[in-house]
Protein backbone atom coordinates (compact mmCIF):
# COMPACT_ATOMS: atom_id res chain seq x y z
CA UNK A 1 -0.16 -21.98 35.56
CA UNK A 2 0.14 -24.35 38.41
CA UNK A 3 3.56 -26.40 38.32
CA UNK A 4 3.34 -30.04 40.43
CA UNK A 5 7.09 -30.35 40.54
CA UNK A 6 8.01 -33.91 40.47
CA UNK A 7 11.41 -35.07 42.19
CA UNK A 8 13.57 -37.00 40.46
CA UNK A 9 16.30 -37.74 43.03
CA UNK A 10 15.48 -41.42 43.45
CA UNK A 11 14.66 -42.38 40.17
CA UNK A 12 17.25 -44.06 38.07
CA UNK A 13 16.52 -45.18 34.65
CA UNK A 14 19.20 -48.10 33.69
CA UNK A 15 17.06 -50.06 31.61
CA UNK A 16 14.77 -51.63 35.03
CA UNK A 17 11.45 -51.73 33.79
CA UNK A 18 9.86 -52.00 37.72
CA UNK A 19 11.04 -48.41 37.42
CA UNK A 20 9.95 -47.47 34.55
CA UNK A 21 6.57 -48.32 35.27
CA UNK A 22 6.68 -46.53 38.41
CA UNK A 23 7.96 -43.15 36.32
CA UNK A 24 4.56 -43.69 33.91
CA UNK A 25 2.99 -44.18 36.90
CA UNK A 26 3.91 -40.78 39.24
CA UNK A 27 3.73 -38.89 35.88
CA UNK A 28 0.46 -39.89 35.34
CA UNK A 29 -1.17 -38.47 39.28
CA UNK A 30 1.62 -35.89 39.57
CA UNK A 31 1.72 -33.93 36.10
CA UNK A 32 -1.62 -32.16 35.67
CA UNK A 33 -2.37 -31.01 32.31
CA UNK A 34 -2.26 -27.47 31.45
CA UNK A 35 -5.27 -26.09 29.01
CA UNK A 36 -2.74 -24.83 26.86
CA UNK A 37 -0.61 -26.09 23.59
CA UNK A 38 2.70 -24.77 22.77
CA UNK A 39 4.55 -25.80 19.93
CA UNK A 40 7.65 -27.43 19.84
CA UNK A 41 10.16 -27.36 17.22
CA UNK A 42 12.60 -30.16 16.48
CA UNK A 43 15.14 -30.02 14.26
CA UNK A 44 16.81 -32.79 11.86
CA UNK A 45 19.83 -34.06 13.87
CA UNK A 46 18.52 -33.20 17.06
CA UNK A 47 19.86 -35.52 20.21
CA UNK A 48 17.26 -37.08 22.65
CA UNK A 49 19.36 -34.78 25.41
CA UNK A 50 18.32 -31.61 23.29
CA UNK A 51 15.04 -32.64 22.40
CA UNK A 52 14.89 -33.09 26.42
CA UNK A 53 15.62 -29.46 26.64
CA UNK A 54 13.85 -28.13 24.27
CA UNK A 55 10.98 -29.87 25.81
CA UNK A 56 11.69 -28.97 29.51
CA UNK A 57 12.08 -25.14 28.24
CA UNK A 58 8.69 -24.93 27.03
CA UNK A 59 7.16 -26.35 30.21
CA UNK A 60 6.40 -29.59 28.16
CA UNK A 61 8.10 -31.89 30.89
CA UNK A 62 9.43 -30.81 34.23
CA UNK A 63 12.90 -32.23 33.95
CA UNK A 64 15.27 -32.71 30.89
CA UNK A 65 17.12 -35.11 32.34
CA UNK A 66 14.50 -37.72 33.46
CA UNK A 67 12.62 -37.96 29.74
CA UNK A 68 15.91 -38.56 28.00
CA UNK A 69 17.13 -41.23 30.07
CA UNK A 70 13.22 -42.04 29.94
CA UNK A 71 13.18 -42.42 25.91
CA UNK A 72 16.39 -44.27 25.72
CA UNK A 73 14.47 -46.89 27.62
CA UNK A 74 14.30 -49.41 25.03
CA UNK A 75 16.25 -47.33 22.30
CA UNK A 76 12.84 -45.52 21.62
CA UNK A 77 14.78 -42.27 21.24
CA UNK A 78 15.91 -43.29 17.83
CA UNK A 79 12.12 -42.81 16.63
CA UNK A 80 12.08 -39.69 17.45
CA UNK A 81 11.14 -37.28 14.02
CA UNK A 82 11.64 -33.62 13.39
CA UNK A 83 9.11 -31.31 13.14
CA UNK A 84 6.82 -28.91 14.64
CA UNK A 85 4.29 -30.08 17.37
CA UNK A 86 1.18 -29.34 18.98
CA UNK A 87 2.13 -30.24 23.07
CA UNK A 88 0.47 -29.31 25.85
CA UNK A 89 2.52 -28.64 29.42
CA UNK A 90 2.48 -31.43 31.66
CA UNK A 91 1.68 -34.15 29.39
CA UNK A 92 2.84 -37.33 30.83
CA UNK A 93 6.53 -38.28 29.29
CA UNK A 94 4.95 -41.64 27.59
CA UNK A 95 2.48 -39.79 25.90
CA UNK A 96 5.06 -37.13 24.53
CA UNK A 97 7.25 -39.85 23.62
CA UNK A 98 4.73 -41.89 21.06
CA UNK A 99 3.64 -38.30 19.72
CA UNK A 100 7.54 -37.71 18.92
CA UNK A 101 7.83 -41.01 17.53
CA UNK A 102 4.20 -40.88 15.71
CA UNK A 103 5.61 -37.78 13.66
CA UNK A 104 4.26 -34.18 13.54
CA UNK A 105 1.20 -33.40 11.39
CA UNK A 106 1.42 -31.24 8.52
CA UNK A 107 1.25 -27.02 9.44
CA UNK A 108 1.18 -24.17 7.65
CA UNK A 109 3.02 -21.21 9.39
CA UNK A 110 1.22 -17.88 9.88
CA UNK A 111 3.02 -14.71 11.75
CA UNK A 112 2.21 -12.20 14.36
CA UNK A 113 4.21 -8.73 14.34
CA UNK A 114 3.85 -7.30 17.54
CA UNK A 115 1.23 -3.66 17.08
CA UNK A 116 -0.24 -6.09 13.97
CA UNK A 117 -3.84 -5.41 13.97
CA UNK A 118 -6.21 -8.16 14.07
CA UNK A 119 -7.92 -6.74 10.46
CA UNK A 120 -4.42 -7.06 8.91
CA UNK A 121 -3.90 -10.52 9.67
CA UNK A 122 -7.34 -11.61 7.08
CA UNK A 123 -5.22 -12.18 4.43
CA UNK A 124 -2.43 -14.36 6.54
CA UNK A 125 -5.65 -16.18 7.39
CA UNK A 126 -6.98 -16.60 4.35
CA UNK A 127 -3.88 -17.13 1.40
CA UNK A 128 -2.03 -19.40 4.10
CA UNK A 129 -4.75 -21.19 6.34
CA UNK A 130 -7.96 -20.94 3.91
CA UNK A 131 -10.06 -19.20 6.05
CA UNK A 132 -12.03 -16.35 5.26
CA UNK A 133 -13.05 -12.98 6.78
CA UNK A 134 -15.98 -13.54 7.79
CA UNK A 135 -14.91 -16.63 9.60
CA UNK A 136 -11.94 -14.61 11.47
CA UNK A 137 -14.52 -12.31 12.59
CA UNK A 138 -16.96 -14.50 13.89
CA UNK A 139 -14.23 -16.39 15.57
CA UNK A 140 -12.44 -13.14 17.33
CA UNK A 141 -16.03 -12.26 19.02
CA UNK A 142 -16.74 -16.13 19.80
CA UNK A 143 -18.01 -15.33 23.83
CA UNK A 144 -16.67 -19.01 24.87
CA UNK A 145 -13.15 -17.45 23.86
CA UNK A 146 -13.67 -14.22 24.85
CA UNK A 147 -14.92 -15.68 28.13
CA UNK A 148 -11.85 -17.23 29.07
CA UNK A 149 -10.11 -14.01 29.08
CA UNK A 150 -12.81 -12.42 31.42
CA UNK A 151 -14.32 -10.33 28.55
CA UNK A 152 -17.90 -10.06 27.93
CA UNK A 153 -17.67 -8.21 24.34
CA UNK A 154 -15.44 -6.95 22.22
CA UNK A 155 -12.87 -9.27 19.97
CA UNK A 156 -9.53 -11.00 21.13
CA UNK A 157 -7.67 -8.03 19.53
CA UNK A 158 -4.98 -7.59 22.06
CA UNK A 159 -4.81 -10.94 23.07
CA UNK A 160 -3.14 -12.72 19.78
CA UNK A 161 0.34 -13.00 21.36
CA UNK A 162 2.69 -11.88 18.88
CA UNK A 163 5.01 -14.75 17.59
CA UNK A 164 5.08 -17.52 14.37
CA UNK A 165 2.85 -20.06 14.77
CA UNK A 166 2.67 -23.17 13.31
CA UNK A 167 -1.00 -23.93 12.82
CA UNK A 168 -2.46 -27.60 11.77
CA UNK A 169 -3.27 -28.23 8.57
CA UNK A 170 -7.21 -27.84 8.48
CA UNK A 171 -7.43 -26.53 11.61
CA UNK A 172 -10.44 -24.09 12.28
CA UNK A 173 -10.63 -20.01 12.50
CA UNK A 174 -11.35 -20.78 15.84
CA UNK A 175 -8.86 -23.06 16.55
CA UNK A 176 -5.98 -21.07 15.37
CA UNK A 177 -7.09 -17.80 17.42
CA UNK A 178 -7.22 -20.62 20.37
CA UNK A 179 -3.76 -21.57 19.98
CA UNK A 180 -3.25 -17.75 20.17
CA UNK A 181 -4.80 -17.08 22.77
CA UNK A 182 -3.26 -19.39 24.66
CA UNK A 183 0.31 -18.59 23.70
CA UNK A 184 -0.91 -15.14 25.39
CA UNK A 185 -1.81 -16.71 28.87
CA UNK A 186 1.20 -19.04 28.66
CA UNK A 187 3.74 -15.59 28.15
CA UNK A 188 1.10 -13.87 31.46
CA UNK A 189 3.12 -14.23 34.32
CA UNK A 190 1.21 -15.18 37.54
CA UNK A 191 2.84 -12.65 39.46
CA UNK A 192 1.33 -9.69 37.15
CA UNK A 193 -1.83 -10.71 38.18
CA UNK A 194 -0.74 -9.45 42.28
CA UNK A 195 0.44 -6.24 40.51
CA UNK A 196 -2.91 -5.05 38.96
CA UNK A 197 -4.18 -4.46 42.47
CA UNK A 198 -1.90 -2.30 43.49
CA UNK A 199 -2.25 -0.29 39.55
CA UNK A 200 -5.68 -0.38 40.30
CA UNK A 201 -6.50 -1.70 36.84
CA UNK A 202 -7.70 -4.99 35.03
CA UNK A 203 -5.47 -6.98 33.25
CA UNK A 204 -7.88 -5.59 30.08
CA UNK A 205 -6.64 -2.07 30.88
CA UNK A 206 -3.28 -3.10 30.42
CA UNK A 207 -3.32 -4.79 27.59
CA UNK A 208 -5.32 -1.54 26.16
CA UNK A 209 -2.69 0.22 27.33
CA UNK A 210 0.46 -1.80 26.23
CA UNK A 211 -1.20 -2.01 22.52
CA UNK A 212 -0.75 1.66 22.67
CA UNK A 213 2.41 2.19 23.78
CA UNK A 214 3.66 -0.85 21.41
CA UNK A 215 1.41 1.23 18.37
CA UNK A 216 3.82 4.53 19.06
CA UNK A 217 6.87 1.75 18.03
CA UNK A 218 10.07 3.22 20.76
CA UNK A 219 12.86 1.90 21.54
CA UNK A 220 13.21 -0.61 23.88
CA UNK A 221 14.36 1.81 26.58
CA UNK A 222 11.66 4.33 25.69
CA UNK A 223 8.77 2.11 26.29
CA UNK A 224 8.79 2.76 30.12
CA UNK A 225 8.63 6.47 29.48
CA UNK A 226 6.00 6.66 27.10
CA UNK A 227 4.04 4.73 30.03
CA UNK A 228 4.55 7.20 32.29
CA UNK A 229 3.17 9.82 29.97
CA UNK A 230 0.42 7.97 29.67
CA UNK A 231 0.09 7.08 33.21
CA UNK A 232 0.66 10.57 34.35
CA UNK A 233 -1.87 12.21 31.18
CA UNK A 234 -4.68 9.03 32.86
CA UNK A 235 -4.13 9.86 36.43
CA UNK A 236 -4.67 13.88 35.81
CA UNK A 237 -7.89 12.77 33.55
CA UNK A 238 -6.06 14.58 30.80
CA UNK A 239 -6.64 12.82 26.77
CA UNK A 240 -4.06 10.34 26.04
CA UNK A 241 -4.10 12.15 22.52
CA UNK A 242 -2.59 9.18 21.35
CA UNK A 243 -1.93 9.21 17.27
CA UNK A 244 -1.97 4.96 17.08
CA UNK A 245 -5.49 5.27 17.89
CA UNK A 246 -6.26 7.94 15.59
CA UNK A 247 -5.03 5.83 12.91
CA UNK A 248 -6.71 2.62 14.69
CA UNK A 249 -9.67 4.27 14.04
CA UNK A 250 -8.81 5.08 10.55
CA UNK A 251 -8.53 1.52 9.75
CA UNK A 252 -5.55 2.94 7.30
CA UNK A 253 -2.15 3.38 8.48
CA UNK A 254 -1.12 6.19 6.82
CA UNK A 255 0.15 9.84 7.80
CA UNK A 256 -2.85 11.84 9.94
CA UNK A 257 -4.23 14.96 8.79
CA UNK A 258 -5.53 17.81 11.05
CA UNK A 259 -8.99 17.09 10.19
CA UNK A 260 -8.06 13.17 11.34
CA UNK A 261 -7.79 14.02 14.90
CA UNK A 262 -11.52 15.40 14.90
CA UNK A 263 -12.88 11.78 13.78
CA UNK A 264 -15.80 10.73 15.84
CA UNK A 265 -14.64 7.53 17.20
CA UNK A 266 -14.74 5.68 20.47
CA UNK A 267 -11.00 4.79 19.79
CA UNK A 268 -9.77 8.48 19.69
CA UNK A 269 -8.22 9.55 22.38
CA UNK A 270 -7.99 13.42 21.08
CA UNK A 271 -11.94 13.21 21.89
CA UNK A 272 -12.23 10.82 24.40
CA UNK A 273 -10.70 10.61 28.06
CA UNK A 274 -9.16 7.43 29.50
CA UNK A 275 -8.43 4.83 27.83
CA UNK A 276 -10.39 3.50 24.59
CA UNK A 277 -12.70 0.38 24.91
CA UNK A 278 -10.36 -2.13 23.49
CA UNK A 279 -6.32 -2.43 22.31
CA UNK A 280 -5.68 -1.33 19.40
CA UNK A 281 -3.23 -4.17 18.11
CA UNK A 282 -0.90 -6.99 19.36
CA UNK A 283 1.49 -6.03 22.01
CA UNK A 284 4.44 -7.37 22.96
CA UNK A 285 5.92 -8.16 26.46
CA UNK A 286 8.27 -5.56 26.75
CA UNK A 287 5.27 -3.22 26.18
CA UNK A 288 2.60 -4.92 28.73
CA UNK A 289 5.74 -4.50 31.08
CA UNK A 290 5.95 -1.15 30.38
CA UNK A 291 2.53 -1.03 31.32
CA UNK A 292 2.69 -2.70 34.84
CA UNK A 293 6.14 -0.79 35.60
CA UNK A 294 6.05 2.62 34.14
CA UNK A 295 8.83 5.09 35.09
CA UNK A 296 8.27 7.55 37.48
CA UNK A 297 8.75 10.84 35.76
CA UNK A 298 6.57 14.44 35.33
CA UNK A 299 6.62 13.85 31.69
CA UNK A 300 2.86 14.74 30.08
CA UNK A 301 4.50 14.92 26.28
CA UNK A 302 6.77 13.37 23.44
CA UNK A 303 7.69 13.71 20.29
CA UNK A 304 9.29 11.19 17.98
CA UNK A 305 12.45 11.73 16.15
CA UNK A 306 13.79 10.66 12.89
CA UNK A 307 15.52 7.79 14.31
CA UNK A 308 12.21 6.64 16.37
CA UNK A 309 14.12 7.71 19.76
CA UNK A 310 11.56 9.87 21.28
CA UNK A 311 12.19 13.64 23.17
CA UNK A 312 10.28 14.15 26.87
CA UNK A 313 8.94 17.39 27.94
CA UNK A 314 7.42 18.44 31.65
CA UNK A 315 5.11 20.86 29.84
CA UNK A 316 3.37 21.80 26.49
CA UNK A 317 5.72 25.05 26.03
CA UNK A 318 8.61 22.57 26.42
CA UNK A 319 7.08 20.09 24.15
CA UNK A 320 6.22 23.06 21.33
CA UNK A 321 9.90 24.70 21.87
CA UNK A 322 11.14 20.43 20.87
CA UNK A 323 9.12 20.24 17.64
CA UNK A 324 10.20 23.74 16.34
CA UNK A 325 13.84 22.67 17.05
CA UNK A 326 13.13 19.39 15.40
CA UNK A 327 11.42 20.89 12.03
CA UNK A 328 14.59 23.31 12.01
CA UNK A 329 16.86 20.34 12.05
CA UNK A 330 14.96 18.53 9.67
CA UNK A 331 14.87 21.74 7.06
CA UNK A 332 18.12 22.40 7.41
């Protein structure tokens, strides 16, 4: 996202209209608008200085400062209402200002688990928001949307950034996966973009590979590791052998069977090498940064414990020797 940063140094705001009008003014030509809206939460009681914040934190306006002694202009701060609204970065402050004072419209509030699968949010979808299946489905391939995350085919699974949303009353299947999708490019960081070169991969394979590591649910401090096995497993064209995408596949989350791993699927990595043709759920940013910065071990295997930490091993006698020991400790 491009940022036109607009000084404020000689602007002072004590109730000289001139000035005021010159504020509209250099909003208007310096503030582009961004494509995408965030919502912004106000709560009852709320002072124009944090509402200021608040705004200024989610990239609404460029300085907190400036729109509150902007909407005390007048007294206009005191129409400001609570609630949730649709605002897109770099708005001009006037324009925020009359939606604050207009009110919010009425939402209904649908949530994102990060690793949620894009099948499990239906009935979200349709109990909360009134939209059906078959309109989610037809929305998550919709090429215009797919397009604007330089994808040709598949669905947006992956690319529904994990979060709670507050969606419009009314508002469209297509819509609401919008506003999703754009709450996923607002949490990309420009600079990751400079660091898939030197991967070598597309921002796709990434997000492939963060839903992965974000299906296998480690720690926080784990997530780099279980990168690197993957990284290490990719880069000796080894099978990821992940189990998330077993159970991907499955469409079931339940415990896998022997006979599981031998399902014919394009999203099984115990039968296919690399990485499968699209993520398998919604990851979360510690996970796609787990993906751009793996650790730099020898690891090639892991096994989960009973308290989700996960044990590394260099090789598969190592890794075999770590699940005896860990069905000893467990019969014990």
């Amino acid at each position: 996202m491009v940022v036109y940063r607009l000084s404020h140094k000689a602007i002072r705001l004590r109730g000289s209209w001139p000035l005021v009008l010159l504020v509209w003014a250099i909003t208007a030509c310096e503030i582009a608008a961004t494509e995408g809206t965030v919502w912004v939460t106000i709560p009852p009681g709320d002072s124009i200085e944090a509402v200021a914040e608040s705004l200024a934190a989610h990239g609404i306006v460029r300085s907190a400062e400036a729109f509150a002694r902007f909407a005390r202009v007048g007294r206009k701060h005191r129409g400001v209402k609570p609630g949730s609204y649709p605002l897109r970065p770099g708005t001009p402050m006037g324009k925020v200002l009359v939606l604050l004072r207009k009110g919010s419209p009425p939402v209904r509030v649908v949530r994102v688990p990060p690793g949620i699968w894009l099948a499990e949010l239906e009935p979200q979808f349709r109990d909360v928001l009134g939209i059906g299946p078959d309109s989610l489905a037809a929305a998550a391939q919709d090429s215009s949307l797919l397009a604007r995350l330089g994808l040709e085919q598949g669905t947006v699974e992956g690319y529904l950034f994990p979060t709670t949303y507050r969606v419009a009353v009314g508002a469209s299947a297509l819509e609401v996966l919008h506003q999703m999708v754009d709450t996923f490019e607002a949490h990309w960081k420009p600079e990751w973009d400079d660091w898939l070169d030197s991967l070598g991969r597309s921002r796709h394979e990434v997000v492939i590979l963060a839903s992965i590591i974000e299906g296998e649910g480690p720690h926080e401090e784990d997530r780099p590791i279980v990168s690197s096995v993957y990284n290490n497993r990719l880069a000796r064209d080894r099978r990821l052998q992940a189990d998330p995408t077993v159970v991907y596949a499955l469409a079931e989350r339940r415990r896998l069977y022997y006979k599981d791993y031998k399902l014919d699927s394009e999203f099984n990595t115990y039968r296919i090498r690399g990485l499968p043709p699209g993520p398998i759920g919604q990851p979360s940013t510690a996970s796609i940064e787990a993906a751009l910065f793996p650790e730099d071990t020898d690891f090639y295997y892991f096994v989960a414990q009973s308290d989700g930490r996960h044990i590394f091993s260099e090789s598969y006698n190592e890794h075999l020797a770590t699940i005896r020991r860990l069905r000893n400790r467990r019969s014990q």
